[in-house]
C-alpha atoms as a PDB file:
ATOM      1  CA  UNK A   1     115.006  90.582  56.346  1.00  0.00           C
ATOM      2  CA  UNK A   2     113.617  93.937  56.848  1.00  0.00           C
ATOM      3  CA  UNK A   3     110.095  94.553  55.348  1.00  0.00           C
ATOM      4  CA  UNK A   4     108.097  97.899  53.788  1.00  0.00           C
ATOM      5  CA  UNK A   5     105.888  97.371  56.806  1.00  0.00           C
ATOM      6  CA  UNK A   6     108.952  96.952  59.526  1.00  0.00           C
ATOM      7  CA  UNK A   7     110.431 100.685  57.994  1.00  0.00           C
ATOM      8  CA  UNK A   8     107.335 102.232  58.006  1.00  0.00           C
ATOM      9  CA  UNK A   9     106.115 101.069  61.018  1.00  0.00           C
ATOM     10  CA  UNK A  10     109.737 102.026  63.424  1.00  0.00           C
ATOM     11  CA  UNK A  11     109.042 105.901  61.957  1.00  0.00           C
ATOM     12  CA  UNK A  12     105.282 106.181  63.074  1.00  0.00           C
ATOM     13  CA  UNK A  13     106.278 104.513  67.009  1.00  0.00           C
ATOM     14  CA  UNK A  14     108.948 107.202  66.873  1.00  0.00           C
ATOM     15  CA  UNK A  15     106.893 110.118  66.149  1.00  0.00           C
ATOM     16  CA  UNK A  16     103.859 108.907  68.865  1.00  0.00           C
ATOM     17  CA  UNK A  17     106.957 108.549  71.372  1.00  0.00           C
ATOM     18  CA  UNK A  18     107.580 111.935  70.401  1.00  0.00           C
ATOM     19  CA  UNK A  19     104.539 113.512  70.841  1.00  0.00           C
ATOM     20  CA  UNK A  20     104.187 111.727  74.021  1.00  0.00           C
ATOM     21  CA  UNK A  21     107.618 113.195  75.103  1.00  0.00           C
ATOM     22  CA  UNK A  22     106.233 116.345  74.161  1.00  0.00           C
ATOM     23  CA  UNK A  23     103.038 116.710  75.672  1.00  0.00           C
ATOM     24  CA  UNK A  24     104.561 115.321  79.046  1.00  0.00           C
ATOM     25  CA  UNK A  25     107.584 117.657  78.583  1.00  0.00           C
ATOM     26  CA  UNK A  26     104.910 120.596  78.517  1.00  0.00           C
ATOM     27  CA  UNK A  27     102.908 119.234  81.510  1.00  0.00           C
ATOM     28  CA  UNK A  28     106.415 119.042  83.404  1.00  0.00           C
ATOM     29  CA  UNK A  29     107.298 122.396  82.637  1.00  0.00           C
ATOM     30  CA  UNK A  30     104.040 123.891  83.583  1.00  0.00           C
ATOM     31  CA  UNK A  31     104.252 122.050  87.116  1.00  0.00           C
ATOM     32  CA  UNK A  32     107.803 123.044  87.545  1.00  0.00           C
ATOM     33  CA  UNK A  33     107.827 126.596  86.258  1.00  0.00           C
ATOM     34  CA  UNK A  34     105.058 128.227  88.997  1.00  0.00           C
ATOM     35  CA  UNK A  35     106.998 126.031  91.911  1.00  0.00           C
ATOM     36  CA  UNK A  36     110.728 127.721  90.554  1.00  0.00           C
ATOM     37  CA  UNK A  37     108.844 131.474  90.689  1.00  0.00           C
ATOM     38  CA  UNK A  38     107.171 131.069  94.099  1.00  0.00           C
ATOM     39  CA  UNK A  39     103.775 131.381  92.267  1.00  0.00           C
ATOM     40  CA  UNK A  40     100.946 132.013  95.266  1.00  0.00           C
ATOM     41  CA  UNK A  41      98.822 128.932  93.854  1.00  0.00           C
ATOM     42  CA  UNK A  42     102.173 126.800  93.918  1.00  0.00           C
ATOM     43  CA  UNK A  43     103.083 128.039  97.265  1.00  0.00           C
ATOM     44  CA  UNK A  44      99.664 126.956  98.472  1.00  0.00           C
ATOM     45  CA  UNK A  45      99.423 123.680  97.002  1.00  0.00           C
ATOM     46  CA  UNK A  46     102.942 122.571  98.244  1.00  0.00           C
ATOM     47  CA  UNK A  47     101.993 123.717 101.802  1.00  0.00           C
ATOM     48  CA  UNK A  48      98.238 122.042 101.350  1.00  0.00           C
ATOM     49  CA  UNK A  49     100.444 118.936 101.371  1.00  0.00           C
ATOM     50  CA  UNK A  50     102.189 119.399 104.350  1.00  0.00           C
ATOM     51  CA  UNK A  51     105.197 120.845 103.321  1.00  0.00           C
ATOM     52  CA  UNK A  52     106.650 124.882 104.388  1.00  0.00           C
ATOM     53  CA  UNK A  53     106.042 126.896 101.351  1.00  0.00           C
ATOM     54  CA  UNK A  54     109.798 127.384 101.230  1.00  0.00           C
ATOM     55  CA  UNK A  55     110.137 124.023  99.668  1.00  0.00           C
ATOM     56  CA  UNK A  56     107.793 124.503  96.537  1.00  0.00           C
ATOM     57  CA  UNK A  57     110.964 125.917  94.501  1.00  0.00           C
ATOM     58  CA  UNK A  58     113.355 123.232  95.840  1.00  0.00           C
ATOM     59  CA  UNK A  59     110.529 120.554  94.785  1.00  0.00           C
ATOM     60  CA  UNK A  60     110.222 122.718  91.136  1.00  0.00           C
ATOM     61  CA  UNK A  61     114.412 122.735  90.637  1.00  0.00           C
ATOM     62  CA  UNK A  62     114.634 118.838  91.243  1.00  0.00           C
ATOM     63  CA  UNK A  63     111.497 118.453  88.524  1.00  0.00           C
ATOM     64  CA  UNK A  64     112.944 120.710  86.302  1.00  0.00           C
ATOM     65  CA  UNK A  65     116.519 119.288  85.991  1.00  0.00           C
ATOM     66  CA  UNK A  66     114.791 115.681  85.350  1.00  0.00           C
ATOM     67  CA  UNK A  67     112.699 117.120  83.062  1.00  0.00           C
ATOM     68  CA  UNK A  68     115.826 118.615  81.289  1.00  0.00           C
ATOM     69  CA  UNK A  69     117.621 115.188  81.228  1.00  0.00           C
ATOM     70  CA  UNK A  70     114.718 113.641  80.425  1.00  0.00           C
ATOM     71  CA  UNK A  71     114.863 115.454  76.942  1.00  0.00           C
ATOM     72  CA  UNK A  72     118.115 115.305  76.217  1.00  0.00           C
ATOM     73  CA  UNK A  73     118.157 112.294  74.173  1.00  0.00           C
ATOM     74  CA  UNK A  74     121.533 110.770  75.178  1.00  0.00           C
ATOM     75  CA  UNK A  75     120.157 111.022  78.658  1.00  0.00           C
ATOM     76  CA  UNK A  76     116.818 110.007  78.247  1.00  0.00           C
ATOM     77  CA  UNK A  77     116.710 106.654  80.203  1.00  0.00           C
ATOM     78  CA  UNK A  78     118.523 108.749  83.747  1.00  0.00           C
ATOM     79  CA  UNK A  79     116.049 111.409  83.606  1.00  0.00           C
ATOM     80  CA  UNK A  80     112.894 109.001  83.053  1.00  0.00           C
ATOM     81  CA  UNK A  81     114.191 107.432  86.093  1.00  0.00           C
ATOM     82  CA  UNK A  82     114.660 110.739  88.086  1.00  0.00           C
ATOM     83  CA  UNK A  83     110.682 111.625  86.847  1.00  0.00           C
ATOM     84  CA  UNK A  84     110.055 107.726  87.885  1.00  0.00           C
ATOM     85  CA  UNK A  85     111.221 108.800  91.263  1.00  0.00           C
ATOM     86  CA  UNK A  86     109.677 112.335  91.505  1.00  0.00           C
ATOM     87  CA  UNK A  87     106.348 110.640  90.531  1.00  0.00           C
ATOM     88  CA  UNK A  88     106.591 108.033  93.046  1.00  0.00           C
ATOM     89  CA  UNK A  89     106.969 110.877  95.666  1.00  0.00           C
ATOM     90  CA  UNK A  90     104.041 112.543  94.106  1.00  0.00           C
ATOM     91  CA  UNK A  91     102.109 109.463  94.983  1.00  0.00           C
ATOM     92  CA  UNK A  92     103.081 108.951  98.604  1.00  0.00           C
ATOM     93  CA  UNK A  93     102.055 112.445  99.249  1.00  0.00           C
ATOM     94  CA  UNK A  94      98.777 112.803  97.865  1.00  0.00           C
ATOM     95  CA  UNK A  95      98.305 109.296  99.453  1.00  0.00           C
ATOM     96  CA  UNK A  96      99.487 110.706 102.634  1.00  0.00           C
ATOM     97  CA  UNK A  97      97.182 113.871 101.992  1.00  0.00           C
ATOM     98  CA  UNK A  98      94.395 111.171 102.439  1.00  0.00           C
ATOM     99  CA  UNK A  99      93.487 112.551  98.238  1.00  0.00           C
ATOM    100  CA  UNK A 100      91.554 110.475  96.272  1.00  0.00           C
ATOM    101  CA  UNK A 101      92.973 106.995  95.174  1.00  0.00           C
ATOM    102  CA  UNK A 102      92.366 107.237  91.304  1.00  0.00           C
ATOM    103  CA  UNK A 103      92.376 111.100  90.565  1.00  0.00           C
ATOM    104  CA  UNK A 104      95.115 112.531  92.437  1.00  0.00           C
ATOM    105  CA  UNK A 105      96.776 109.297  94.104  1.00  0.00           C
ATOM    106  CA  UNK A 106      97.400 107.244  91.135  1.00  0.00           C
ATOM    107  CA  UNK A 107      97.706 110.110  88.677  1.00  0.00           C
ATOM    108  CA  UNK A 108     101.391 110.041  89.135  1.00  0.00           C
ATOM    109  CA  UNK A 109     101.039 106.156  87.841  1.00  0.00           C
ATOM    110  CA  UNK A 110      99.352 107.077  85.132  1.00  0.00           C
ATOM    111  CA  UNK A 111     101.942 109.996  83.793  1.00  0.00           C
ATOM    112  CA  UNK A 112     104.883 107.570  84.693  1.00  0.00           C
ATOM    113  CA  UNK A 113     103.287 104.782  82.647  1.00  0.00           C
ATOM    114  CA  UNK A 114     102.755 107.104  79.992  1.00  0.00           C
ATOM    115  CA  UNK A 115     106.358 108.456  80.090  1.00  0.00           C
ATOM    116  CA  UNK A 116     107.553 104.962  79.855  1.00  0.00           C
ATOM    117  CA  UNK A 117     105.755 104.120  77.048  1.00  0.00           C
ATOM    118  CA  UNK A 118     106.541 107.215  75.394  1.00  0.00           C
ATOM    119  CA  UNK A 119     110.484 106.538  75.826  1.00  0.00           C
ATOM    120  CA  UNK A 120     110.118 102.974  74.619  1.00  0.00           C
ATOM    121  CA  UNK A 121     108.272 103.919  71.514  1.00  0.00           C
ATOM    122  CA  UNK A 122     111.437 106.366  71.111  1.00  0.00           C
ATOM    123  CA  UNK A 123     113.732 103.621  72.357  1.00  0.00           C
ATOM    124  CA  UNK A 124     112.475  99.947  71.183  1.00  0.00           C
ATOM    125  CA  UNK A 125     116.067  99.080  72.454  1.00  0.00           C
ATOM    126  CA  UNK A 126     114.635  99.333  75.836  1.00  0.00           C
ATOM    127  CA  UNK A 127     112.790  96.330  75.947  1.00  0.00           C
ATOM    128  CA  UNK A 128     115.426  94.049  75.114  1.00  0.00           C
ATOM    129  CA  UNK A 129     117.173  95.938  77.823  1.00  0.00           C
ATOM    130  CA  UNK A 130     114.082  95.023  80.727  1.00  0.00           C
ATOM    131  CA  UNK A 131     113.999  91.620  79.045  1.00  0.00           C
ATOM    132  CA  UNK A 132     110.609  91.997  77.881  1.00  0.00           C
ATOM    133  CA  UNK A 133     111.764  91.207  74.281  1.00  0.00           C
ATOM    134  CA  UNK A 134     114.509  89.425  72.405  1.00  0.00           C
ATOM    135  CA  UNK A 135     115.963  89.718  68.720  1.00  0.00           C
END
């Protein structure tokens, strides 16, 4: 038996999963965009991390496209796991970098977390999915 409070309360995860999506959907596109157009300060910050600045608009395609997947909602779950991976790349550089642990190591953590929970709160499916819940 469905409950006022159950139909209210689906609607208001939805739109915080939303806004979530949103906000990390800008933040995506602003990391990607520079990296695509060869941006000096993109350029420099790919090769501060040991890679050839040739790379930077290789490494801001691959974000991009998961980005765009990401937000497709049909695709949602296969781009949040290409961004998953991206992030997890983010973190082995900057840990390789020798950055610091929680500001620049871990901040890929934090955004993947954050994606997660924004996707779930979009997608309560998904926990029955991980096993983390059963109806």
């Amino acid at each position: 038996m469905t409950t006022d409070t159950d139909r209210t309360a689906r609607p208001r995860a939805w739109y915080f999963g939303a806004a979530i999506t949103a906000l990390l959907g800008v933040f995506f596109a602003f990391d990607a965009i520079p990296k695509i157009l060869g941006m000096s300060f993109a350029r420099e910050g790919t090769e501060a991390l040991g890679f050839s600045p040739d790379k930077t608009a290789v490494i801001g395609w691959v974000l991009l496209v998961c980005l765009v997947v990401f937000l497709i909602p049909r695709t949602a779950v296969l781009g949040a796991l290409g961004l998953t991976a991206y992030l997890g790349g983010a973190v082995t550089v900057n840990l390789h970098a020798d950055k610091p642990l929680a500001g620049f190591v871990l901040s890929g953590v934090y955004v993947g977390v954050l994606m997660w929970i924004g996707l779930i709160a979009r997608r309560p499916e998904l926990l029955r999915v991980l096993g983390l819940r059963r109806d």
